[in-house]
Protein backbone atom coordinates (compact mmCIF):
# COMPACT_ATOMS: atom_id res chain seq x y z
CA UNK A 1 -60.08 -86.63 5.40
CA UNK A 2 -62.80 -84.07 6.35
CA UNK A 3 -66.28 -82.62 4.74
CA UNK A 4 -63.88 -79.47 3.81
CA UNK A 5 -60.63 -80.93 2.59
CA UNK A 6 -62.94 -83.37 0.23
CA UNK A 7 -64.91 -80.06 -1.00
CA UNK A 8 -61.25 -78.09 -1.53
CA UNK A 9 -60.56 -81.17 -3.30
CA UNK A 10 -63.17 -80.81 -5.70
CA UNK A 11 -62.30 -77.48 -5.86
CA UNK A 12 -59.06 -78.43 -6.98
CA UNK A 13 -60.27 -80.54 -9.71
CA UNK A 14 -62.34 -78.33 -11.42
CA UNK A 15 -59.56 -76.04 -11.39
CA UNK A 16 -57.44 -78.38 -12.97
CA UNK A 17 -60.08 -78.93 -15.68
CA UNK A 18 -59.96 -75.27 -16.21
CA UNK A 19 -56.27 -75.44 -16.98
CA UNK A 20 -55.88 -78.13 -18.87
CA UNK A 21 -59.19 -76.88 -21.41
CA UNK A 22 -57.23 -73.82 -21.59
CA UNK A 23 -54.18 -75.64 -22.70
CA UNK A 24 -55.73 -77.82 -25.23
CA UNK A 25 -57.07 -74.55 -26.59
CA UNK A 26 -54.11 -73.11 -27.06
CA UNK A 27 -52.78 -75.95 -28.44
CA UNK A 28 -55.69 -75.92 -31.03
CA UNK A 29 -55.08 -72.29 -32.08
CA UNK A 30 -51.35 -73.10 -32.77
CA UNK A 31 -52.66 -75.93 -35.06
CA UNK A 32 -55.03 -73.96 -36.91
CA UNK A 33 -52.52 -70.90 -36.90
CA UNK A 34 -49.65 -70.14 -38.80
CA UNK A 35 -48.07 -73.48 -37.61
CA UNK A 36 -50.18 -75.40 -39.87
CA UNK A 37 -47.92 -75.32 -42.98
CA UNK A 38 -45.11 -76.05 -41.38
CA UNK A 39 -47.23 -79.27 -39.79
CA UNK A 40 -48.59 -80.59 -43.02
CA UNK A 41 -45.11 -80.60 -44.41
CA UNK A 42 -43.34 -81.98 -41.50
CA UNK A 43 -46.36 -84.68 -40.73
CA UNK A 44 -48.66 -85.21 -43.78
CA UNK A 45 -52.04 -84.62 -44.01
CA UNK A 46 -53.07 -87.63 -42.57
CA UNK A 47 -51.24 -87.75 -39.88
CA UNK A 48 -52.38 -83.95 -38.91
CA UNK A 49 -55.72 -85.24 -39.08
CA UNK A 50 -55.23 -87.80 -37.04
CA UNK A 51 -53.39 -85.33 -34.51
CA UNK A 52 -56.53 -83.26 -34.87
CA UNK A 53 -58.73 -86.87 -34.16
CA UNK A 54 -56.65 -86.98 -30.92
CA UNK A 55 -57.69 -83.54 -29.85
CA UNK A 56 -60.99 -84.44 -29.96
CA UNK A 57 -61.35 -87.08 -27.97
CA UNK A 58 -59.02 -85.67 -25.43
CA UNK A 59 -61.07 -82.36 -25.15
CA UNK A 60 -64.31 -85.06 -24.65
CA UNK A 61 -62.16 -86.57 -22.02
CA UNK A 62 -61.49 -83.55 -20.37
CA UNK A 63 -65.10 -82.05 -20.24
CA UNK A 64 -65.97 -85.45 -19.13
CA UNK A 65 -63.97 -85.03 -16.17
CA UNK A 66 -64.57 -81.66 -15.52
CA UNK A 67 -68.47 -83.05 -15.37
CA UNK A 68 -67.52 -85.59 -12.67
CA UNK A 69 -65.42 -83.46 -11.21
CA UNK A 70 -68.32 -80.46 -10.41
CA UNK A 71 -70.84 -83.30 -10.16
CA UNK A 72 -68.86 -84.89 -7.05
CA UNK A 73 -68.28 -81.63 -5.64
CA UNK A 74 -72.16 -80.65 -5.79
CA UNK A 75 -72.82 -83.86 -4.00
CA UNK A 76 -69.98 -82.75 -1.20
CA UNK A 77 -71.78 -79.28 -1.17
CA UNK A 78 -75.29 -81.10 -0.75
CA UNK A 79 -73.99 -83.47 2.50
CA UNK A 80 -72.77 -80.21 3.98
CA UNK A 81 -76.05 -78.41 3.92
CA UNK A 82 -79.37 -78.65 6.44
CA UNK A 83 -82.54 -76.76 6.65
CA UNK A 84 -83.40 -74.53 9.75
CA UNK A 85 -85.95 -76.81 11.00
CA UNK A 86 -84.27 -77.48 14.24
CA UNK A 87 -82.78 -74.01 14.97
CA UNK A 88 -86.59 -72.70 14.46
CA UNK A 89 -88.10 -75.49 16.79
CA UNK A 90 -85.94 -74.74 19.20
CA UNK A 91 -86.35 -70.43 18.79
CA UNK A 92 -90.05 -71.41 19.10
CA UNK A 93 -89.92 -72.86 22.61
CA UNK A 94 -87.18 -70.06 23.65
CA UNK A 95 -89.55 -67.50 22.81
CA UNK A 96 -92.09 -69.32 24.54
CA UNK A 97 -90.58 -69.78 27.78
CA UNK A 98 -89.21 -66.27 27.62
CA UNK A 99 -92.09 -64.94 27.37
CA UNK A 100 -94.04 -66.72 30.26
CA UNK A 101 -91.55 -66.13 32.05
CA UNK A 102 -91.51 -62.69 31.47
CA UNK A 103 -95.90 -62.88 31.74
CA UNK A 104 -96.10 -62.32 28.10
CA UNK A 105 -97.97 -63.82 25.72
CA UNK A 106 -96.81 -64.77 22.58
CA UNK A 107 -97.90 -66.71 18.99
CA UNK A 108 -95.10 -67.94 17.09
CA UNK A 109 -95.16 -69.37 13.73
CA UNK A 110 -92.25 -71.05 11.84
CA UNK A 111 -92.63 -71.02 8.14
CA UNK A 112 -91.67 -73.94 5.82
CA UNK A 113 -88.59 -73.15 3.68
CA UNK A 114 -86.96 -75.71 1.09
CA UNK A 115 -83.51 -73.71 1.68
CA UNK A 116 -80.93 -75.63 3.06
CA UNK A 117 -77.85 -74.05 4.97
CA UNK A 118 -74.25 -74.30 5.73
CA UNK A 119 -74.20 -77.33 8.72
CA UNK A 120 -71.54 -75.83 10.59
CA UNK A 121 -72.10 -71.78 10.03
CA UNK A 122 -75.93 -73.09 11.85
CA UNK A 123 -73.59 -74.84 14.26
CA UNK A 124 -72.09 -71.59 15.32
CA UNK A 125 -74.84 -69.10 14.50
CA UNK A 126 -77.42 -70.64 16.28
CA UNK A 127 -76.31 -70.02 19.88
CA UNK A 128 -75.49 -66.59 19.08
CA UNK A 129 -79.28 -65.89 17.32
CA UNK A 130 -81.09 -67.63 20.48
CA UNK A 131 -79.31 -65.15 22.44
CA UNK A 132 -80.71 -62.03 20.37
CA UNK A 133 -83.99 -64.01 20.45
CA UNK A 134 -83.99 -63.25 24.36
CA UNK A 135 -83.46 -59.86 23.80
CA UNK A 136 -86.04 -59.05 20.81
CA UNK A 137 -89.09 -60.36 23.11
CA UNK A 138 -87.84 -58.60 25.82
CA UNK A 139 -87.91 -55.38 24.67
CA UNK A 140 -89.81 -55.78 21.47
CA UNK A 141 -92.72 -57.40 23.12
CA UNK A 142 -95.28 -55.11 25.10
CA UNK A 143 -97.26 -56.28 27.90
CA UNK A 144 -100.60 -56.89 27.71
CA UNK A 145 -101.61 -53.72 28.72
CA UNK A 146 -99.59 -51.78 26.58
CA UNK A 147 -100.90 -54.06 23.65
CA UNK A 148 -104.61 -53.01 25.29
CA UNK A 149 -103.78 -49.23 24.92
CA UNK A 150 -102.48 -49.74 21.35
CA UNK A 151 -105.90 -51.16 20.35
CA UNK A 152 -103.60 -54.29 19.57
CA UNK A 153 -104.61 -57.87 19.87
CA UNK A 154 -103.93 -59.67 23.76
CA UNK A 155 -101.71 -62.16 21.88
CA UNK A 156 -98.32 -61.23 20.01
CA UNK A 157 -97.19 -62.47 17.03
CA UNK A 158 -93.59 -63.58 15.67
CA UNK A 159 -92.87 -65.11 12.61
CA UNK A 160 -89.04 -67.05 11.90
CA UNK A 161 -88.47 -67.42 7.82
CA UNK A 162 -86.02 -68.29 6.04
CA UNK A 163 -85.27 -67.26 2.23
CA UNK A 164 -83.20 -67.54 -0.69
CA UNK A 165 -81.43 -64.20 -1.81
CA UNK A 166 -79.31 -63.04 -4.40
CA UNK A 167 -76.30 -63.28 -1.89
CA UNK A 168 -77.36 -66.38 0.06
CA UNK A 169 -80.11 -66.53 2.64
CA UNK A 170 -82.21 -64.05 4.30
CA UNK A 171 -83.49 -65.16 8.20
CA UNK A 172 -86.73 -63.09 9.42
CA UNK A 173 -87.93 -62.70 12.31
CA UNK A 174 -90.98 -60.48 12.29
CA UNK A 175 -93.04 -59.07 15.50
CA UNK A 176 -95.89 -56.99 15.94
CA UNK A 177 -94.00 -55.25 18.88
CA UNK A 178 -92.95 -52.05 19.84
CA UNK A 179 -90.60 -51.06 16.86
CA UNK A 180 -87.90 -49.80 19.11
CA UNK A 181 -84.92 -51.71 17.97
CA UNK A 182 -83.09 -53.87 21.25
CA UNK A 183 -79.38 -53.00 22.62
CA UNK A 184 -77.30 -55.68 20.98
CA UNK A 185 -73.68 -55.63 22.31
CA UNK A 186 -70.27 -55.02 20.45
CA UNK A 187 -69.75 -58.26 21.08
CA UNK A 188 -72.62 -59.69 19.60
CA UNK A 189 -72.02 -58.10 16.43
CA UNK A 190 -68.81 -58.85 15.97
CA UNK A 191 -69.60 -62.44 16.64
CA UNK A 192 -72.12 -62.54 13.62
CA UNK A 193 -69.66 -60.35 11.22
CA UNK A 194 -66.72 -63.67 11.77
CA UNK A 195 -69.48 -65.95 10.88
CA UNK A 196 -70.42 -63.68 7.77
CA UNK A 197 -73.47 -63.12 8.73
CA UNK A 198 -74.77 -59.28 8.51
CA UNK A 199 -78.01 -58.32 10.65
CA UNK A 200 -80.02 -55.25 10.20
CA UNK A 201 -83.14 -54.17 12.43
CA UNK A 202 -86.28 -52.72 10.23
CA UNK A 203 -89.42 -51.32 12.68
CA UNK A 204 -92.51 -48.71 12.61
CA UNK A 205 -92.88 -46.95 16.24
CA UNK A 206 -95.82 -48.90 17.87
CA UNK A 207 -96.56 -51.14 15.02
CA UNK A 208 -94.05 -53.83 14.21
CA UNK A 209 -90.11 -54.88 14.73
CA UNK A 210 -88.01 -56.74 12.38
CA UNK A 211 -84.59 -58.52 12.84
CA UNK A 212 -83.07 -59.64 9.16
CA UNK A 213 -80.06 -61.44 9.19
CA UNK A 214 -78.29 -62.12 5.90
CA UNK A 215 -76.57 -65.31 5.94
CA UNK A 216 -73.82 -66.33 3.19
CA UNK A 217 -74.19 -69.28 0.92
CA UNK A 218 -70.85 -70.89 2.77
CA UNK A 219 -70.43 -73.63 0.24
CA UNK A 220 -69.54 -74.39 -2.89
CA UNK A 221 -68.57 -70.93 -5.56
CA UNK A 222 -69.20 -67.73 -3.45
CA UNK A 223 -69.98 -64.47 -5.34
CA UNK A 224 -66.94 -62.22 -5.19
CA UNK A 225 -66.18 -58.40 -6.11
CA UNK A 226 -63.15 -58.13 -7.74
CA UNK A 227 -61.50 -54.49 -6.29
CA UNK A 228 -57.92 -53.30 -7.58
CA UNK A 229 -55.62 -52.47 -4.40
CA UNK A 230 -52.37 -51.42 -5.68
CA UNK A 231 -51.93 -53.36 -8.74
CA UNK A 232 -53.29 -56.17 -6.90
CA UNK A 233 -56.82 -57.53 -7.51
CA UNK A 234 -58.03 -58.60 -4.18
CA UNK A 235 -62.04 -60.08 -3.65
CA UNK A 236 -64.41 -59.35 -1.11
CA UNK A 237 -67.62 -61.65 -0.95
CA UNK A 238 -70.89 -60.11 -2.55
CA UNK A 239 -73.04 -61.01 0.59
CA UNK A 240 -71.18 -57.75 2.27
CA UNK A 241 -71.07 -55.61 -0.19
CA UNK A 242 -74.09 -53.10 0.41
CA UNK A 243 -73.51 -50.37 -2.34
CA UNK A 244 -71.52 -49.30 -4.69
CA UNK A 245 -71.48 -46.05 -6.55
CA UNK A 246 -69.08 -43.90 -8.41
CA UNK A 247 -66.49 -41.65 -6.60
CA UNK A 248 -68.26 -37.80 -6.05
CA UNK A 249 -65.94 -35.08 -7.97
CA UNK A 250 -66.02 -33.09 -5.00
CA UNK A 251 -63.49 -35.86 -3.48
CA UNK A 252 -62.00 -37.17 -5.79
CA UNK A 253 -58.51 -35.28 -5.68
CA UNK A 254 -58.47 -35.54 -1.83
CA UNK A 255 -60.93 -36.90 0.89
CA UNK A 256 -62.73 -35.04 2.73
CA UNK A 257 -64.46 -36.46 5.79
CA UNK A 258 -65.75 -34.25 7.82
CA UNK A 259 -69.77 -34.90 7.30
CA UNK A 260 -69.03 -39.02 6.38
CA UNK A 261 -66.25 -41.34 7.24
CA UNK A 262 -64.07 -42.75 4.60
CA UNK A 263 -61.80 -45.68 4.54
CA UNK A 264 -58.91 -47.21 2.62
CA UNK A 265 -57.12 -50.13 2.20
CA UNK A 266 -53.02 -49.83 1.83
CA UNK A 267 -50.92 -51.64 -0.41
CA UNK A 268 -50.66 -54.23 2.38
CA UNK A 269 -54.27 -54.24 3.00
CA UNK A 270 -54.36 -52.21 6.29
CA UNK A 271 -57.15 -50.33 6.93
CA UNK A 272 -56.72 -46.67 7.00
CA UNK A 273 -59.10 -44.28 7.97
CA UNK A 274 -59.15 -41.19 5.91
CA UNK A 275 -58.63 -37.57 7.40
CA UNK A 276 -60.08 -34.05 6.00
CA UNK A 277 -57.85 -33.11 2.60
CA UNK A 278 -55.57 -36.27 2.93
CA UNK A 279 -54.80 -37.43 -0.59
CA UNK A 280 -55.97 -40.93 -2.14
CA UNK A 281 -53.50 -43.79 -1.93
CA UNK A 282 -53.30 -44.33 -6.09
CA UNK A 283 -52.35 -42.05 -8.15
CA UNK A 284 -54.81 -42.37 -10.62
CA UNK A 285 -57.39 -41.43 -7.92
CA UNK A 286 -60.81 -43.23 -6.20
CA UNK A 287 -63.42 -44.50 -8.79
CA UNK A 288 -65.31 -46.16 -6.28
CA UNK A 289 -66.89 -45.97 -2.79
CA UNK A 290 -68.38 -49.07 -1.77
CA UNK A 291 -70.36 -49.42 1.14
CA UNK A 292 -69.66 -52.67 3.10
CA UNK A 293 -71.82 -54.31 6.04
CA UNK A 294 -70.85 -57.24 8.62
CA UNK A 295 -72.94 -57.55 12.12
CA UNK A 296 -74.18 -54.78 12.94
CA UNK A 297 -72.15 -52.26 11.57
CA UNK A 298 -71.28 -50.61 8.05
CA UNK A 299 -68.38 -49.08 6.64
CA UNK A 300 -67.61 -47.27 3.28
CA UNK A 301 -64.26 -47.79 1.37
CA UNK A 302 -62.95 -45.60 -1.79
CA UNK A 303 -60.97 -47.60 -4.11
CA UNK A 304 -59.27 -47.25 -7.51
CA UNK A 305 -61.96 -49.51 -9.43
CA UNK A 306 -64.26 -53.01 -9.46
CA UNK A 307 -65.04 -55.53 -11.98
CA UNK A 308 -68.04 -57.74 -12.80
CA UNK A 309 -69.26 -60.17 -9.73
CA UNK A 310 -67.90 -63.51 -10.25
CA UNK A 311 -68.59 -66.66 -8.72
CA UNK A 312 -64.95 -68.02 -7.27
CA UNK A 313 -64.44 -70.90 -5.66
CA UNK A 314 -62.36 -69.98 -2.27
CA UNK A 315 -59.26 -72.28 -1.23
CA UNK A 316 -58.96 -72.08 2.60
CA UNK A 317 -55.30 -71.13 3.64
CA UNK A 318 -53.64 -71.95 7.47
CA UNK A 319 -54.73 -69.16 9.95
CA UNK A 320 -50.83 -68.61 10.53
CA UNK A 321 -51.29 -67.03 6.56
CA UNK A 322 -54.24 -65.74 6.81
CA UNK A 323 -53.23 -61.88 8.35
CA UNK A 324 -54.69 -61.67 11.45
CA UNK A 325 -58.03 -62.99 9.86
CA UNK A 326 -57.48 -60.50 7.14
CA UNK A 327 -57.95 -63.33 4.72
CA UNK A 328 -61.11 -65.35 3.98
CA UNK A 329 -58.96 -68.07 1.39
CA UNK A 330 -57.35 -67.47 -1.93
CA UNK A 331 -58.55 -67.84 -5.31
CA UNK A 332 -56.63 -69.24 -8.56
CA UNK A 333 -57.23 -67.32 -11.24
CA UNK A 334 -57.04 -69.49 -14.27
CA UNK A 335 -57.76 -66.83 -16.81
CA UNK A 336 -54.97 -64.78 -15.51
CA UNK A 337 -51.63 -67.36 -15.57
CA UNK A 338 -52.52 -68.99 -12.22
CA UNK A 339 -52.68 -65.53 -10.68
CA UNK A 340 -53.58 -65.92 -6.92
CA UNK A 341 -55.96 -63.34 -5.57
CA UNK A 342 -56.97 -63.29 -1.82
CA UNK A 343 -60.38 -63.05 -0.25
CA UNK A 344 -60.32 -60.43 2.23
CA UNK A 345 -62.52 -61.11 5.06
CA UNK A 346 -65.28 -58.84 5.56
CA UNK A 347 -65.41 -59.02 9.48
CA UNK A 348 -61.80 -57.16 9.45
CA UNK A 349 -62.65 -55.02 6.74
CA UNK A 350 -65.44 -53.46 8.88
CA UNK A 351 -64.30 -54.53 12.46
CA UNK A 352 -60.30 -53.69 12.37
CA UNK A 353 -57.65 -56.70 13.14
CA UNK A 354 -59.92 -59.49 14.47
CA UNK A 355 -56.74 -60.21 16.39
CA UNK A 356 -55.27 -57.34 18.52
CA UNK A 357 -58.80 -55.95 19.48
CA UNK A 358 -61.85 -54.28 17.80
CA UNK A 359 -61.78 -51.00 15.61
CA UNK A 360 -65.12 -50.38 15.08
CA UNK A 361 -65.96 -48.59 11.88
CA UNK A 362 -67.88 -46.15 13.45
């Protein structure tokens, strides 16, 4: 059994402990209710207290497992996670030989971090990130003499960090280059957005360049928005969700586009791109526009409403289910008779069917 099937496991469990404290609560309220009387007589006192007795140490039993339960699945979490020690030793001498190579020259610090990552999202992002690494120093990075006639020191500097955010981890990578931001293909981007990773370039013209790449806390409970499609509640993780903001009057009998782009999602969870005066899918009318980035690029959805953040724990499904990677997982919803909600996946929210070729929001 694999790292992830152990870790859905655990999942599993503490879903289970969910359910069953939710049916030893009901039980309790039919006990206490009007059922009582009708207990006492048919039982006896003592033997209703001793029913109760039972309760007890059953509902210890069961927050005793759930306890194991989230403890062993924390420990799964923990064996899955590294820090970005290596990928940053190795960015270091990239940027180093790039740069000679290029007859550049170039200080690079690494700062310490205490945040450990996903093992296998730094599996795949790291070849990807070296690869934009080539291109920041190429074309963030002046020469010497343009550094000279900038009044700038000889000697670049880049820093790599790593941070904790509210919606995972935040990776820097700071230059005092140029502050033009570097091509970075389709491709690239679209790359990044599968890996749920979301990259956004920050610079001052002459002064300094900035790369930030927001990286999702992959395991263990992810923060989810709850958005009604339909009368379906479907989730989309927090870590993409850029904005959200309430539905201007001006559009909210029809939509109309011509100055911003506006998207939908159809009972089926297509993606639809709005046209000038074309009517909202629910009747009720858009509450919501939420602004959504994956990559490089951003998109902005109306839909009927949202709910509260929530941390869910997301049950991967077979890629023959999962919609032409429409689908990040599915989450039981305990509180709601089992109800199964899916995870839509942010890269096909933003990107189009991650299948049959790119859409590209923009």
């Amino acid at each position: 059994m694999t790292l992830d099937e152990l870790i859905a496991l655990g999942g599993d469990l503490v879903a289970e402990r969910k359910k069953l404290s939710e049916s030893l609560r009901k039980l309790e309220r039919t006990l206490e209710g009007s059922a009582s009387s009708a207990l006492i007589k048919a039982l006896g006192v003592a033997q209703l207290q001793d029913l109760h007795l039972e309760l007890d140490q059953l509902s210890t039993g069961i927050d005793r497992f759930g306890s194991l339960s989230k403890c062993l699945l924390e420990q799964l979490v923990t064996d899955k996670l590294e820090s970005c020690a290596t990928l940053f030793e190795e960015s270091k001498k990239r940027i180093e030989a790039l740069a000679q190579k290029l007859g550049r020259n170039v200080n690079v610090e690494c700062k310490p971090s205490a945040a450990r990552l996903d093992r296998r999202l730094l599996e795949r992002f790291g070849p990807i990130f070296l690869e934009m690494l080539d291109v920041f120093v190429e074309y963030s990075i002046e020469s010497s003499k343009e550094r000279s006639a900038r009044k700038k020191r000889p000697i670049a500097y880049m820093q790599l960090e790593v941070r904790e955010s509210e919606k995972g981890f935040q990776l820097r990578v700071i230059c005092d280059g140029n502050g033009i931001l570097p091509p970075l293909s389709d491709l690239s981007g679209l790359a990044l957005a599968k890996l749920g990773v979301r990259v956004s370039f920050e610079g001052k013209p002459g002064k300094w360049s900035a790369w930030l790449f927001s990286l999702p806390a992959c395991a263990g409970e992810v923060p989810c928005l709850p958005v009604k499609v339909g009368q379906r509640k479907v989730y989309v993780p927090a870590w993409a969700v850029l904005s959200i903001r309430e539905f201007p009057r001006a559009l909210s009998e029809s939509l109309v586009t011509e100055d911003s782009e506006i998207w939908m999602l159809s009972r089926d969870l297509e993606r639809i791109r709005t046209l000038p005066g074309m009517p909202f899918a629910e009747p009720e009318g858009p509450r919501h526009l939420i602004e959504l980035g994956a990559g490089t690029e951003t998109i902005r959805y109306a839909v009927a409403s949202t709910h509260a953040v929530q941390e869910i724990f997301i049950l991967p499904i077979d890629s023959a289910l999962s919609g032409s990677g429409r689908l990040l997982g599915v989450y039981v919803d305990e509180s709601a008779q089992s109800e199964l909600g899916l995870v839509l996946n942010p890269a096909y929210l933003v990107y189009g069917d991650l299948k049959s070729g790119v859409s590209h929001a923009s």
